[in-house]
PDB file of N, CA and C in Angstrom:
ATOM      1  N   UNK A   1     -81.418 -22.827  57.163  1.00  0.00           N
ATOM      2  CA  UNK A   1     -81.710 -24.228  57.459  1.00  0.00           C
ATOM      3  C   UNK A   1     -82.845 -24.692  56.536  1.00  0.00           C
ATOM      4  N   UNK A   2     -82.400 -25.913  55.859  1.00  0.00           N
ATOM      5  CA  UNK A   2     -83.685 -26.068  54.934  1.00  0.00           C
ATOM      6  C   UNK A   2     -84.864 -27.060  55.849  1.00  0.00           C
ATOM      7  N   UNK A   3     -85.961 -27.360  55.301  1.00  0.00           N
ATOM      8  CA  UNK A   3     -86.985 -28.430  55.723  1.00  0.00           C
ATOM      9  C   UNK A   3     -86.581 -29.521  56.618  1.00  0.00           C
ATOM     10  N   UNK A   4     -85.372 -30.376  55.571  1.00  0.00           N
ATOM     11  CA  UNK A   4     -84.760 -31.530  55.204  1.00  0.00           C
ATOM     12  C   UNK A   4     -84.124 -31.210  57.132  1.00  0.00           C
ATOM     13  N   UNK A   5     -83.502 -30.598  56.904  1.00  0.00           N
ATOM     14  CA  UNK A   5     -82.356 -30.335  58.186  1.00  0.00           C
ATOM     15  C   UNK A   5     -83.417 -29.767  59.346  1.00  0.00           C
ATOM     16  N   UNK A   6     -84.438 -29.699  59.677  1.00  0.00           N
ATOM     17  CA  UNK A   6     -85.096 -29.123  60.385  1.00  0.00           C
ATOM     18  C   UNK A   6     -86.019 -30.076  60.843  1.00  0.00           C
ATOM     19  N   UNK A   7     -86.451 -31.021  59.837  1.00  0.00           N
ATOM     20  CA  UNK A   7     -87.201 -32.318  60.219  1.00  0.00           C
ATOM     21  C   UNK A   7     -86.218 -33.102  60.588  1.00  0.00           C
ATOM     22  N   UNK A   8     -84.735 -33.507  60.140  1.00  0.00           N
ATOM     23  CA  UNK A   8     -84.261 -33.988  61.041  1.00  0.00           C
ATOM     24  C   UNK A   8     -83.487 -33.645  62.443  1.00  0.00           C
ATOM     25  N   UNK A   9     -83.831 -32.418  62.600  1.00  0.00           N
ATOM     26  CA  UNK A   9     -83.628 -31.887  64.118  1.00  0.00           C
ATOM     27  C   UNK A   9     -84.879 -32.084  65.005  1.00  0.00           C
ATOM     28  N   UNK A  10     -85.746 -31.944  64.651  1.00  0.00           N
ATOM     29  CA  UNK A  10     -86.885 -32.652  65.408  1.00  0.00           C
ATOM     30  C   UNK A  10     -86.959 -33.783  65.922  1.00  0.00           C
ATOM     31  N   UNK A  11     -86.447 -35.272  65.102  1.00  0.00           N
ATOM     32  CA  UNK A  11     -86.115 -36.485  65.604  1.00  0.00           C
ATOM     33  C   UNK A  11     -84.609 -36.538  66.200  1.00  0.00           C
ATOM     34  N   UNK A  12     -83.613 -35.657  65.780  1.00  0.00           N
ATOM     35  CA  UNK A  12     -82.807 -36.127  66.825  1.00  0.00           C
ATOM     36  C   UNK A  12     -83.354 -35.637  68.121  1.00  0.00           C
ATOM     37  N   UNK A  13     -84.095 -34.233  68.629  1.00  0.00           N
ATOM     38  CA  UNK A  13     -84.290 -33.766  69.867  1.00  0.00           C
ATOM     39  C   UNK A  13     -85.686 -35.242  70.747  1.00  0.00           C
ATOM     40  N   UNK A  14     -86.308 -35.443  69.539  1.00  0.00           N
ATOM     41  CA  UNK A  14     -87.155 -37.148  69.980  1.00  0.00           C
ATOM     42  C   UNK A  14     -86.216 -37.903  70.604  1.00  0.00           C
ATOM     43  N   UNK A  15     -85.544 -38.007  69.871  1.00  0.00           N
ATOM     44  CA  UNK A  15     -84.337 -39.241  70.382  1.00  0.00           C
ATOM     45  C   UNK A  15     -83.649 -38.741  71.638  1.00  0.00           C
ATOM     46  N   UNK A  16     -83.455 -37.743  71.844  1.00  0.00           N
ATOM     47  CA  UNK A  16     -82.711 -37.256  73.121  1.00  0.00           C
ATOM     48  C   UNK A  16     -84.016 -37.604  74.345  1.00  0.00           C
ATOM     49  N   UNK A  17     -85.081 -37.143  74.176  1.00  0.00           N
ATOM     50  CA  UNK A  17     -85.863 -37.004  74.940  1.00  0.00           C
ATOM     51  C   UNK A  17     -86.455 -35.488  75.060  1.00  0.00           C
ATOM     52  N   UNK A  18     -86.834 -34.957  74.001  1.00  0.00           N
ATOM     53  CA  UNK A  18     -86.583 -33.537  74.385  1.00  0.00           C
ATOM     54  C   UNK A  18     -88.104 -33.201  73.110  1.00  0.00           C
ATOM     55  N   UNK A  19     -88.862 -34.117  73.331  1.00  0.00           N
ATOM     56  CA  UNK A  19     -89.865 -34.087  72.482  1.00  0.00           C
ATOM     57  C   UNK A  19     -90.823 -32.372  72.461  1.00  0.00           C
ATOM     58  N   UNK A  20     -90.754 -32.296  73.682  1.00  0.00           N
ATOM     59  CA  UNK A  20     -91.871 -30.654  73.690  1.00  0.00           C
ATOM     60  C   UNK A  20     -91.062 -29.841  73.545  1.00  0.00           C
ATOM     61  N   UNK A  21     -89.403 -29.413  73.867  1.00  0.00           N
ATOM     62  CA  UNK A  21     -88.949 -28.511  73.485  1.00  0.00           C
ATOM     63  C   UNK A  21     -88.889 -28.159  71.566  1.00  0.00           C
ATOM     64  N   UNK A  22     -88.790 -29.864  70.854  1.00  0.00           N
ATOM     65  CA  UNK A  22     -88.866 -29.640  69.550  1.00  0.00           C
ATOM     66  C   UNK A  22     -90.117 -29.209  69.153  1.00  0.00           C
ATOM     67  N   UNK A  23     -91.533 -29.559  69.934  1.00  0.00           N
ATOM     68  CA  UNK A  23     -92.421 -28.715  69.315  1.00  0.00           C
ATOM     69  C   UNK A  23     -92.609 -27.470  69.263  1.00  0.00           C
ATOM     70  N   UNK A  24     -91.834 -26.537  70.460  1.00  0.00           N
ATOM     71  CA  UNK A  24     -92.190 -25.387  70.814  1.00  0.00           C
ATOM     72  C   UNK A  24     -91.524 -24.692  69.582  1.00  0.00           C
ATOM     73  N   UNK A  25     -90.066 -25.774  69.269  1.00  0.00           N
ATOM     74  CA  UNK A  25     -89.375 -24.750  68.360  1.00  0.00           C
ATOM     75  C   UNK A  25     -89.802 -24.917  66.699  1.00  0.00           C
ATOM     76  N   UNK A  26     -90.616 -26.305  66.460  1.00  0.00           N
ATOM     77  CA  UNK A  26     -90.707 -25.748  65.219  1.00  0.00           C
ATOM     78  C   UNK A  26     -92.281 -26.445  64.592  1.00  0.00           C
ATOM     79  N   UNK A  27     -93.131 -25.900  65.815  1.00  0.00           N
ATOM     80  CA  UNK A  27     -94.610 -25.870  65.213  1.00  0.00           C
ATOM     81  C   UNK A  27     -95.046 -24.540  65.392  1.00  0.00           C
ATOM     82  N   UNK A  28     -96.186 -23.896  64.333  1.00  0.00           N
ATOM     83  CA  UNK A  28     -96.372 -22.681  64.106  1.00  0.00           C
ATOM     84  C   UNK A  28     -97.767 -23.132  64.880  1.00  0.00           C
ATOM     85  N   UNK A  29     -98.135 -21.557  65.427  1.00  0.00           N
ATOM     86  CA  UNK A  29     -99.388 -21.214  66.734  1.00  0.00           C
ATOM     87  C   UNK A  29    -100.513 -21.570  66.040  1.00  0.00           C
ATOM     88  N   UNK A  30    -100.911 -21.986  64.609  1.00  0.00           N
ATOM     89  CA  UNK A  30    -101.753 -22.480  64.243  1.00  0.00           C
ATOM     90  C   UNK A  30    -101.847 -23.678  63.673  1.00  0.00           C
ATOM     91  N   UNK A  31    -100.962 -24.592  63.902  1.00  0.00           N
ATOM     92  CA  UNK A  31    -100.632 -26.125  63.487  1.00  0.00           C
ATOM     93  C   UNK A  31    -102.063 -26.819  63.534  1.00  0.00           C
ATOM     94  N   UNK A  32    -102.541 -27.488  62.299  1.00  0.00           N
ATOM     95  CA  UNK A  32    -103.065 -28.702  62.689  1.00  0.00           C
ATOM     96  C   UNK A  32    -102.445 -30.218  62.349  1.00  0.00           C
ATOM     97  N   UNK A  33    -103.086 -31.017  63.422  1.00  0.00           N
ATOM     98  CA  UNK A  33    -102.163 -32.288  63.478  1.00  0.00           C
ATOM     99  C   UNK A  33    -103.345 -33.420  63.386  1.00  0.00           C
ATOM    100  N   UNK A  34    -102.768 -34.518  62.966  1.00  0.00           N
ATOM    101  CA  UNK A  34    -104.350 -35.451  62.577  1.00  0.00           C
ATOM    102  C   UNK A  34    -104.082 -36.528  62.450  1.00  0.00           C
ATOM    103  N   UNK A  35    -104.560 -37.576  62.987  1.00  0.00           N
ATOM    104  CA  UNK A  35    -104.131 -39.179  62.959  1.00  0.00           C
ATOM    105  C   UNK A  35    -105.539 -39.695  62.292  1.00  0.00           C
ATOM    106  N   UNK A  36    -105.016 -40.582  61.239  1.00  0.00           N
ATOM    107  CA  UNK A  36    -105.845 -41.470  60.100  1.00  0.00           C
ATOM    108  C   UNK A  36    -107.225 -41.674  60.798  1.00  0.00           C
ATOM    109  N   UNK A  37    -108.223 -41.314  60.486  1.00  0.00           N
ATOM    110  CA  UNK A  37    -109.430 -41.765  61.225  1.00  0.00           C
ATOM    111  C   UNK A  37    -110.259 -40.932  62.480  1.00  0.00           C
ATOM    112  N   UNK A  38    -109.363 -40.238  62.680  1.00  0.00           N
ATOM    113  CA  UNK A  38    -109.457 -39.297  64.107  1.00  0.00           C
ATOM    114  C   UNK A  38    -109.656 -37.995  63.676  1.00  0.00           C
ATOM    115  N   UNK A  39    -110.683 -36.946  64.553  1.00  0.00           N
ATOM    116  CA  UNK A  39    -110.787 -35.549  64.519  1.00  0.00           C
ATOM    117  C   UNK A  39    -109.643 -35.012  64.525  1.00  0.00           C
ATOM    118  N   UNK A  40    -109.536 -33.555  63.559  1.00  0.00           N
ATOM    119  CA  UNK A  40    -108.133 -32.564  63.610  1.00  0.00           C
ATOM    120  C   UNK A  40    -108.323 -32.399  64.771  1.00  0.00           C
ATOM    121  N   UNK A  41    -106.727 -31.853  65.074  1.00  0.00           N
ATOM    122  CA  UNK A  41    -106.862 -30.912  66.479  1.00  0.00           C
ATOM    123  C   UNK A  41    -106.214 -29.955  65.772  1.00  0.00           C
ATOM    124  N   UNK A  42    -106.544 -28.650  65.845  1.00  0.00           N
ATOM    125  CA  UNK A  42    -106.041 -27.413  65.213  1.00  0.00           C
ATOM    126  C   UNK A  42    -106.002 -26.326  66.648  1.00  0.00           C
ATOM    127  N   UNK A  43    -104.557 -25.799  66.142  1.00  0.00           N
ATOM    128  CA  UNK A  43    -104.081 -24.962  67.444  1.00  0.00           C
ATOM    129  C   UNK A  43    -102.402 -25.445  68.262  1.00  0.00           C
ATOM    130  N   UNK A  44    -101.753 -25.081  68.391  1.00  0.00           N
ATOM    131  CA  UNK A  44    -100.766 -25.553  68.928  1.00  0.00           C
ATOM    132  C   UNK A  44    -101.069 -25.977  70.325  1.00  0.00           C
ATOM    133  N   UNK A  45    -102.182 -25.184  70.791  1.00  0.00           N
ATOM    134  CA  UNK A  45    -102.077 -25.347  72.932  1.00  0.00           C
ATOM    135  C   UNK A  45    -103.261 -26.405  72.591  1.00  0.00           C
ATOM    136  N   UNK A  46    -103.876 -27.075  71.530  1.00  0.00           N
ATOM    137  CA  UNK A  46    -104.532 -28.202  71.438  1.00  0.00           C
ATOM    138  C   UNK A  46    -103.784 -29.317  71.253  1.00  0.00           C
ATOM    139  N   UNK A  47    -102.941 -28.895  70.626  1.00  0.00           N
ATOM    140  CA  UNK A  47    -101.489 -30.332  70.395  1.00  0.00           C
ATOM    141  C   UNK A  47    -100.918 -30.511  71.104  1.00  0.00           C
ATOM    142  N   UNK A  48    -100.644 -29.396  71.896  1.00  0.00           N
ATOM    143  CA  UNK A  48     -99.376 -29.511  73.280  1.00  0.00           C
ATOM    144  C   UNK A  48     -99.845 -30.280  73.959  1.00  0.00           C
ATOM    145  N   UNK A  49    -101.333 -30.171  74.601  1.00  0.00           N
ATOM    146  CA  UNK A  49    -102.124 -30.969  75.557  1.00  0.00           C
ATOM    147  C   UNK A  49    -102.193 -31.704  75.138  1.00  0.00           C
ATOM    148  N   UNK A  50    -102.684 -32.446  73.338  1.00  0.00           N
ATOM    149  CA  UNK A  50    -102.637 -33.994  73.653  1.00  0.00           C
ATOM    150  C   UNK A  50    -101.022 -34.773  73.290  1.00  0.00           C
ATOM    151  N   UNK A  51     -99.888 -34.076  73.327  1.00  0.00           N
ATOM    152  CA  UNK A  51     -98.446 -34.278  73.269  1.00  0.00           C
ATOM    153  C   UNK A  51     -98.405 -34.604  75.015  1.00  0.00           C
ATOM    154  N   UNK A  52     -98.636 -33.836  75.491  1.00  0.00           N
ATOM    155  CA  UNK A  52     -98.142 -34.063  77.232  1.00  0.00           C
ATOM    156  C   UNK A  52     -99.093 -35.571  77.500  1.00  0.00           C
ATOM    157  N   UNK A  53    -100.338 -35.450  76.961  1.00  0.00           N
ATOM    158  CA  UNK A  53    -101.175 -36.879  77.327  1.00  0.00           C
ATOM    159  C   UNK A  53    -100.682 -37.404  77.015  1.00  0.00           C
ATOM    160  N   UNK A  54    -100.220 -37.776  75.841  1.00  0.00           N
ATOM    161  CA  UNK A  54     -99.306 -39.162  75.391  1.00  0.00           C
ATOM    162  C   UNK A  54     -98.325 -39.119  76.137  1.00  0.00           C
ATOM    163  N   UNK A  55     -97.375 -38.266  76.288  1.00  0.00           N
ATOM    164  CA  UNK A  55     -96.137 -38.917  76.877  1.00  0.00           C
ATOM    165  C   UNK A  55     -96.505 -38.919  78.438  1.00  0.00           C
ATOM    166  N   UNK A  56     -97.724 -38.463  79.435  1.00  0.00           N
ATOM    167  CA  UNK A  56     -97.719 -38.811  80.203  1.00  0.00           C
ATOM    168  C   UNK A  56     -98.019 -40.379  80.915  1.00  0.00           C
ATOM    169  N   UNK A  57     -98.448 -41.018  79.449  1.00  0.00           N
ATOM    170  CA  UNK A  57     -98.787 -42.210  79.493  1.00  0.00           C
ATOM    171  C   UNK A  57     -97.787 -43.343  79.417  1.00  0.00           C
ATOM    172  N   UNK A  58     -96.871 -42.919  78.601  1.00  0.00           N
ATOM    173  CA  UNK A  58     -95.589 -43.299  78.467  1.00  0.00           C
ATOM    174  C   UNK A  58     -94.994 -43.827  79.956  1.00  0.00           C
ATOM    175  N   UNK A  59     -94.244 -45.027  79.998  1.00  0.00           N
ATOM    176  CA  UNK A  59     -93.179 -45.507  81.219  1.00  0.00           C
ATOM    177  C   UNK A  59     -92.628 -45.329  80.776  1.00  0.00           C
ATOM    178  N   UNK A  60     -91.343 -45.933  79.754  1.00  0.00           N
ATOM    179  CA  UNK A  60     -90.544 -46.241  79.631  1.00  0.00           C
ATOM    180  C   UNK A  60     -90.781 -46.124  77.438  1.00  0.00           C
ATOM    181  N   UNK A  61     -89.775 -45.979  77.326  1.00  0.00           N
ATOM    182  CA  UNK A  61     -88.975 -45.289  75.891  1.00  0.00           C
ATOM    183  C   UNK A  61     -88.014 -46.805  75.568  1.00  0.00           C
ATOM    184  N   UNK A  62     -88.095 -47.622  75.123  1.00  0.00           N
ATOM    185  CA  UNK A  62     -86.657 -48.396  74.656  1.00  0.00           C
ATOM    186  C   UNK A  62     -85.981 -48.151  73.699  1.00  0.00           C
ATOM    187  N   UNK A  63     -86.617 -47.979  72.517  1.00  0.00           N
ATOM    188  CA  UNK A  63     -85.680 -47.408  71.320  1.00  0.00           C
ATOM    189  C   UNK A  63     -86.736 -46.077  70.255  1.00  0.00           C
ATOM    190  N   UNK A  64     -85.982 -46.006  69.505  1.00  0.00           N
ATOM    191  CA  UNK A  64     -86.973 -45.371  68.387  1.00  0.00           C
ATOM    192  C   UNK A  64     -85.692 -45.139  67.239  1.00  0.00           C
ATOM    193  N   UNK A  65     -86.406 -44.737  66.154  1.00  0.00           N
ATOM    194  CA  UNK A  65     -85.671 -44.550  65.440  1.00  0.00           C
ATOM    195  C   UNK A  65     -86.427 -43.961  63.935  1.00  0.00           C
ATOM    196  N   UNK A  66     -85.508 -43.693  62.945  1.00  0.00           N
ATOM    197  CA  UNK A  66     -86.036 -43.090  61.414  1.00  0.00           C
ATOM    198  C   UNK A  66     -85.469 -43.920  60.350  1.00  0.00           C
ATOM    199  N   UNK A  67     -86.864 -44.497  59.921  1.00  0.00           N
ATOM    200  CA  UNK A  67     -85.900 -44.984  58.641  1.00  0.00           C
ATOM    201  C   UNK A  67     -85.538 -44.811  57.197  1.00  0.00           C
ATOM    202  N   UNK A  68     -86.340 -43.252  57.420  1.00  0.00           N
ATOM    203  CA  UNK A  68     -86.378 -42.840  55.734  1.00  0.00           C
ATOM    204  C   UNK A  68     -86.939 -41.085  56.177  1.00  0.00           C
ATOM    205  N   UNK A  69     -86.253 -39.947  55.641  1.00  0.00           N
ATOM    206  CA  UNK A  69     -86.728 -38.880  55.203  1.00  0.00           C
ATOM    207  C   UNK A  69     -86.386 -38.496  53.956  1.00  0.00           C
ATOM    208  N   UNK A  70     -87.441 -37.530  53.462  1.00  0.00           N
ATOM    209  CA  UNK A  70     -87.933 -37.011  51.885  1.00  0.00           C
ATOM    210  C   UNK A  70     -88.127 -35.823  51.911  1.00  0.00           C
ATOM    211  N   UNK A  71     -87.711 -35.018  50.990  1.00  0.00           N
ATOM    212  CA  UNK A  71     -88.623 -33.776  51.413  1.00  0.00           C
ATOM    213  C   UNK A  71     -88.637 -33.030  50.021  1.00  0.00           C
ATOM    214  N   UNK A  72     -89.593 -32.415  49.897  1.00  0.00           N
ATOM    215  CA  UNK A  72     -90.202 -32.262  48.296  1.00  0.00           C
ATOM    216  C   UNK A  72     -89.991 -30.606  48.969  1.00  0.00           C
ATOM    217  N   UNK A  73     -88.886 -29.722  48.837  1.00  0.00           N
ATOM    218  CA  UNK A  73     -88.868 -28.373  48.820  1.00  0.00           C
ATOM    219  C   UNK A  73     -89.424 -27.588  48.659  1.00  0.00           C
ATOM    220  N   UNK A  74     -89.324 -27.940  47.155  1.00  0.00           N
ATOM    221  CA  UNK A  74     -90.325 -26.920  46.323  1.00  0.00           C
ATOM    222  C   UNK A  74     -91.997 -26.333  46.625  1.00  0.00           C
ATOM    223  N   UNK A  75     -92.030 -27.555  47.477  1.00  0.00           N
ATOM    224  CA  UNK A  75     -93.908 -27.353  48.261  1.00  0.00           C
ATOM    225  C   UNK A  75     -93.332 -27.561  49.592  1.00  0.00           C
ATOM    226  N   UNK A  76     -92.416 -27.096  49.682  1.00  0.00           N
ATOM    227  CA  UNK A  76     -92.746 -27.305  51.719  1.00  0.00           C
ATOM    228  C   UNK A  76     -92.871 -28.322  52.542  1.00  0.00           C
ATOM    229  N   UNK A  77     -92.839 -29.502  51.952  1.00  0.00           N
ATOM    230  CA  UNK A  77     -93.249 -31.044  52.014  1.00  0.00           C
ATOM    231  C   UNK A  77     -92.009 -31.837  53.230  1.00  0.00           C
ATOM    232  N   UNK A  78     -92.099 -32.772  53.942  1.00  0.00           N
ATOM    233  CA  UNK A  78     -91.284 -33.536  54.167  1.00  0.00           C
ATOM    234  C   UNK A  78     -92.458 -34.736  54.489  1.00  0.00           C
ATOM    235  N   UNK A  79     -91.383 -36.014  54.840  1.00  0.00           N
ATOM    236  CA  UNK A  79     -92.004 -37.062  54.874  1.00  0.00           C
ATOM    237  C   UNK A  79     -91.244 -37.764  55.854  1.00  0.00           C
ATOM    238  N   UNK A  80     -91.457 -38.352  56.987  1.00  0.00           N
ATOM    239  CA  UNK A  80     -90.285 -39.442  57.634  1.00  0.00           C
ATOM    240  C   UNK A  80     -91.259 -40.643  58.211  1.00  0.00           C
ATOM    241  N   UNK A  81     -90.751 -41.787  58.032  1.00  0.00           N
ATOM    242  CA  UNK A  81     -91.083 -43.241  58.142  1.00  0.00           C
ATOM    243  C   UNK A  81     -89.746 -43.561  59.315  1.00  0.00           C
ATOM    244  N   UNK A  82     -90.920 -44.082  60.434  1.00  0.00           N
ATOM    245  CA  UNK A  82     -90.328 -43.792  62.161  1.00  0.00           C
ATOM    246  C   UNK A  82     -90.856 -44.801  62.531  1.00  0.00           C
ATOM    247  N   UNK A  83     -90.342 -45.162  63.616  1.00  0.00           N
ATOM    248  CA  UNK A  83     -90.698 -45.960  64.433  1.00  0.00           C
ATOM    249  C   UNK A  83     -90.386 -45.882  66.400  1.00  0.00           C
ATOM    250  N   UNK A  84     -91.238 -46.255  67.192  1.00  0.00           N
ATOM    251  CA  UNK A  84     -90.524 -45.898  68.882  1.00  0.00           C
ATOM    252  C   UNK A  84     -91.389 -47.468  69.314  1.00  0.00           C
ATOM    253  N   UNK A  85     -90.641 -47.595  70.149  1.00  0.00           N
ATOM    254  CA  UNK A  85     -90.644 -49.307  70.949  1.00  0.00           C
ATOM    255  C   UNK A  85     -91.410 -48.960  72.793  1.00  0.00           C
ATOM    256  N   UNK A  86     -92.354 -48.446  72.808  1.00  0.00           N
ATOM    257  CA  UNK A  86     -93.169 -47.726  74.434  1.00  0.00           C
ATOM    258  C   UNK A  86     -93.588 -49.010  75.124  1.00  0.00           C
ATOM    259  N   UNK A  87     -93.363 -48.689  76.627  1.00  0.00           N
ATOM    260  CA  UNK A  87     -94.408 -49.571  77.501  1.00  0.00           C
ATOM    261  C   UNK A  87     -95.171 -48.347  77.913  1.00  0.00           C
ATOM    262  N   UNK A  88     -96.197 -48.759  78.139  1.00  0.00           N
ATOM    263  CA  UNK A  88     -97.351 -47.528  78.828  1.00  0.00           C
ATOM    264  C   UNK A  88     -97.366 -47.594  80.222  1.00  0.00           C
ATOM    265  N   UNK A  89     -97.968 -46.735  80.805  1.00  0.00           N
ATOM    266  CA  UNK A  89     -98.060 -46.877  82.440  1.00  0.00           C
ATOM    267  C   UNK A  89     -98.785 -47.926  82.367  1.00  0.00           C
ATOM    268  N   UNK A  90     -99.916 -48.782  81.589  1.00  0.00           N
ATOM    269  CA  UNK A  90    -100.555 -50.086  81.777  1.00  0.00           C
ATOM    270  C   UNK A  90     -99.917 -50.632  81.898  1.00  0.00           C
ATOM    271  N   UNK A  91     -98.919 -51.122  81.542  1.00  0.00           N
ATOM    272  CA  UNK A  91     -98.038 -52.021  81.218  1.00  0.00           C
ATOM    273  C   UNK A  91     -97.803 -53.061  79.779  1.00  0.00           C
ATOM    274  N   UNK A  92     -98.562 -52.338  79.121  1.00  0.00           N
ATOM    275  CA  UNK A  92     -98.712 -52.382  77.294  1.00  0.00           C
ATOM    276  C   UNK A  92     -97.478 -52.244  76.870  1.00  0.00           C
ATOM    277  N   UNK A  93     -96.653 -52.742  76.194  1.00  0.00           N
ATOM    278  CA  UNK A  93     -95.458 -53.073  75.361  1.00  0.00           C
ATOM    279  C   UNK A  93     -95.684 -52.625  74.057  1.00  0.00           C
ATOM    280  N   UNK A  94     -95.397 -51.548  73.047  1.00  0.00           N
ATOM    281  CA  UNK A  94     -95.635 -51.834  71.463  1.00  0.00           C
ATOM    282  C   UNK A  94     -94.833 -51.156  70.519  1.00  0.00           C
ATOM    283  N   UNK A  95     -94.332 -51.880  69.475  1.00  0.00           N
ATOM    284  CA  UNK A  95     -93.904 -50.850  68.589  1.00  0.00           C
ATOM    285  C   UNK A  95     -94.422 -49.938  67.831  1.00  0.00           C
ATOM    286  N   UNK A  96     -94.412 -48.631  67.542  1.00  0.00           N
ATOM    287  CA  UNK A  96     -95.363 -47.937  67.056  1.00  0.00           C
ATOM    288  C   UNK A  96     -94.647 -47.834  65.893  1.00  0.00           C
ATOM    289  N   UNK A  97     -95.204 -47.645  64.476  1.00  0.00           N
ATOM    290  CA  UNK A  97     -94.396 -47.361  63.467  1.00  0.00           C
ATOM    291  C   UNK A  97     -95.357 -46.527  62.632  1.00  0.00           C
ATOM    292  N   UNK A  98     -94.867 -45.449  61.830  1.00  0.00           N
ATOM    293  CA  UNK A  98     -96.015 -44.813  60.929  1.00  0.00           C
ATOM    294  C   UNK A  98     -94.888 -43.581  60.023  1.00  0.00           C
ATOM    295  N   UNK A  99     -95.809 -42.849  59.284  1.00  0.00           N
ATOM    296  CA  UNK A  99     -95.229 -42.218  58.277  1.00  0.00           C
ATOM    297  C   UNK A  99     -95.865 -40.839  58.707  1.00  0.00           C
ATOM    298  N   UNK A 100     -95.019 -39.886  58.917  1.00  0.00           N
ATOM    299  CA  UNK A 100     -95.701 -38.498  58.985  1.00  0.00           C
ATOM    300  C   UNK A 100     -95.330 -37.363  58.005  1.00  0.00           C
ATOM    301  N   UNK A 101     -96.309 -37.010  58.036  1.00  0.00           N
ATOM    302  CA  UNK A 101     -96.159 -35.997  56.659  1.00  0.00           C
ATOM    303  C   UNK A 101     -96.531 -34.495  57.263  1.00  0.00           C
ATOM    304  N   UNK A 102     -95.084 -33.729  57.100  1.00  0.00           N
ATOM    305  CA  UNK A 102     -95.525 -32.362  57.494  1.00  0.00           C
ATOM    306  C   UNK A 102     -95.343 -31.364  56.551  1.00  0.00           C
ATOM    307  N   UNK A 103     -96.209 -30.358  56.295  1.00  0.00           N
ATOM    308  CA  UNK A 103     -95.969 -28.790  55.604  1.00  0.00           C
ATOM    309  C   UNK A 103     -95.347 -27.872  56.653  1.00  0.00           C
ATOM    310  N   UNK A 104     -94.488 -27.109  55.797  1.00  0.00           N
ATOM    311  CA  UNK A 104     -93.752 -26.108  56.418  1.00  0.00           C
ATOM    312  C   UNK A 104     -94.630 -24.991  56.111  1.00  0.00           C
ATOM    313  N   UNK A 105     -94.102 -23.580  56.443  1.00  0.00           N
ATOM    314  CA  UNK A 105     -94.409 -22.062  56.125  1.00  0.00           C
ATOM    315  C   UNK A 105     -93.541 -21.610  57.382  1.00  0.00           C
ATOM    316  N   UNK A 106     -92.826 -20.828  56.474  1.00  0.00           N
ATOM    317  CA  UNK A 106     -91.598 -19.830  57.285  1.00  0.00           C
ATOM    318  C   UNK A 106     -90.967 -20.564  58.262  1.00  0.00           C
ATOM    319  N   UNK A 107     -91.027 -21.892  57.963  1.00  0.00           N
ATOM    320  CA  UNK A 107     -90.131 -22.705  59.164  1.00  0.00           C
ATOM    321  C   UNK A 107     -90.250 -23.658  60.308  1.00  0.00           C
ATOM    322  N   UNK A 108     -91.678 -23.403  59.908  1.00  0.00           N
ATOM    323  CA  UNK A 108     -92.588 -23.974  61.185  1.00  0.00           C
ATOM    324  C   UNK A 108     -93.406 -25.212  60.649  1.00  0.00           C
ATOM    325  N   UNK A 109     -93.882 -26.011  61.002  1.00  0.00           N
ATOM    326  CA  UNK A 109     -94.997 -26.979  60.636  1.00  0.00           C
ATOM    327  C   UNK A 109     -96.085 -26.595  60.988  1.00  0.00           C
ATOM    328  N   UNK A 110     -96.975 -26.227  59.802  1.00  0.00           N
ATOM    329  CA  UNK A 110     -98.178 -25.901  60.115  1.00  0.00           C
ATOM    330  C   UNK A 110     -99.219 -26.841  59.813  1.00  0.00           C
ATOM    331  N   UNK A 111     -99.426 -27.802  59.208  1.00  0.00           N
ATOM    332  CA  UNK A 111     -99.905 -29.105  59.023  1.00  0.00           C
ATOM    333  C   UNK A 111     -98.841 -30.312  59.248  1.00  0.00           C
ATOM    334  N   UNK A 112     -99.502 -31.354  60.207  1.00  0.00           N
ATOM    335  CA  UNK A 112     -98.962 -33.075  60.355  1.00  0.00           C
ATOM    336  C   UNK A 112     -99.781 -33.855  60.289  1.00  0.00           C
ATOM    337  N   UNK A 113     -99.693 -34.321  59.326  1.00  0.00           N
ATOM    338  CA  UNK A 113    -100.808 -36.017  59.537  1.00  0.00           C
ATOM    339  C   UNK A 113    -100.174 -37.226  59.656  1.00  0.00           C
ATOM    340  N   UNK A 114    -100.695 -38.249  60.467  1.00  0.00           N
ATOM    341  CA  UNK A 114     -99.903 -39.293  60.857  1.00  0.00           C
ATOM    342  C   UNK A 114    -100.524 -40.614  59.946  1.00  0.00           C
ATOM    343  N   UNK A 115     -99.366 -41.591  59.246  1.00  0.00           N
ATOM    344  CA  UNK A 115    -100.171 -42.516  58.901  1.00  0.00           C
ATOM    345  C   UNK A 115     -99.632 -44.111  59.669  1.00  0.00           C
ATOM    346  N   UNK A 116    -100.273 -44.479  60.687  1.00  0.00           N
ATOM    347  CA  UNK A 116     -99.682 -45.502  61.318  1.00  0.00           C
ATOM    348  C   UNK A 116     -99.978 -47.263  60.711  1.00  0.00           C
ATOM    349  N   UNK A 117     -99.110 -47.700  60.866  1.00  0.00           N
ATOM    350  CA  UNK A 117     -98.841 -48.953  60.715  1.00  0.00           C
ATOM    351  C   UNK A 117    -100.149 -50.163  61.049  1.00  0.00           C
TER     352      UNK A 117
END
């Protein structure tokens, strides 16, 4: 299975609803993950916890979707430009849209940085 096919198994299991089973299967035990402006979190059981916070915040899911993946092989690279449509338990409405960029090693994502909209 290359990158290409592996990053897009991750968003279809998003799209199902099946968001933590895709992390379990293809983030490595030392992942760090990082949104523009914000402290790393390095560690997978540091990501998991703030993965369950977000989606515990989550009501309701209306759409989501991908509108572009890339993936530079040769370095391990992929790229996908996404978007998901959330109400929050506040009752906050928003589209989220951003570009994430992950490194592989042996299959796994061991670096994600998020660049949002």
């Amino acid at each position: 299975m290359t990158n290409t096919e592996r990053i897009a198994d991750i968003y279809k299991m998003l799209g199902e609803g099946k968001a933590l089973d895709a992390f379990e299967k293809y983030y490595h035990q030392d992942v760090v993950m990082e949104e523009v402006g914000e402290a790393k979190r390095i560690g997978k059981d540091a990501n998991r916890d703030y993965e369950i916070k977000f989606f515990s915040m989550v009501k309701e899911i209306h759409g989501g979707g991908v509108d572009a993946i890339t993936s530079d092989d040769a370095n391990n690279v992929t790229m996908v430009e996404n978007w998901m449509d959330v109400t929050f338990q506040d009752g906050n409405r928003i589209r989220m849209e951003q570009v994430a960029v992950q490194r592989w090693k042996d299959g796994l994502i061991v670096h994600e940085k998020f660049y949002h909209k």
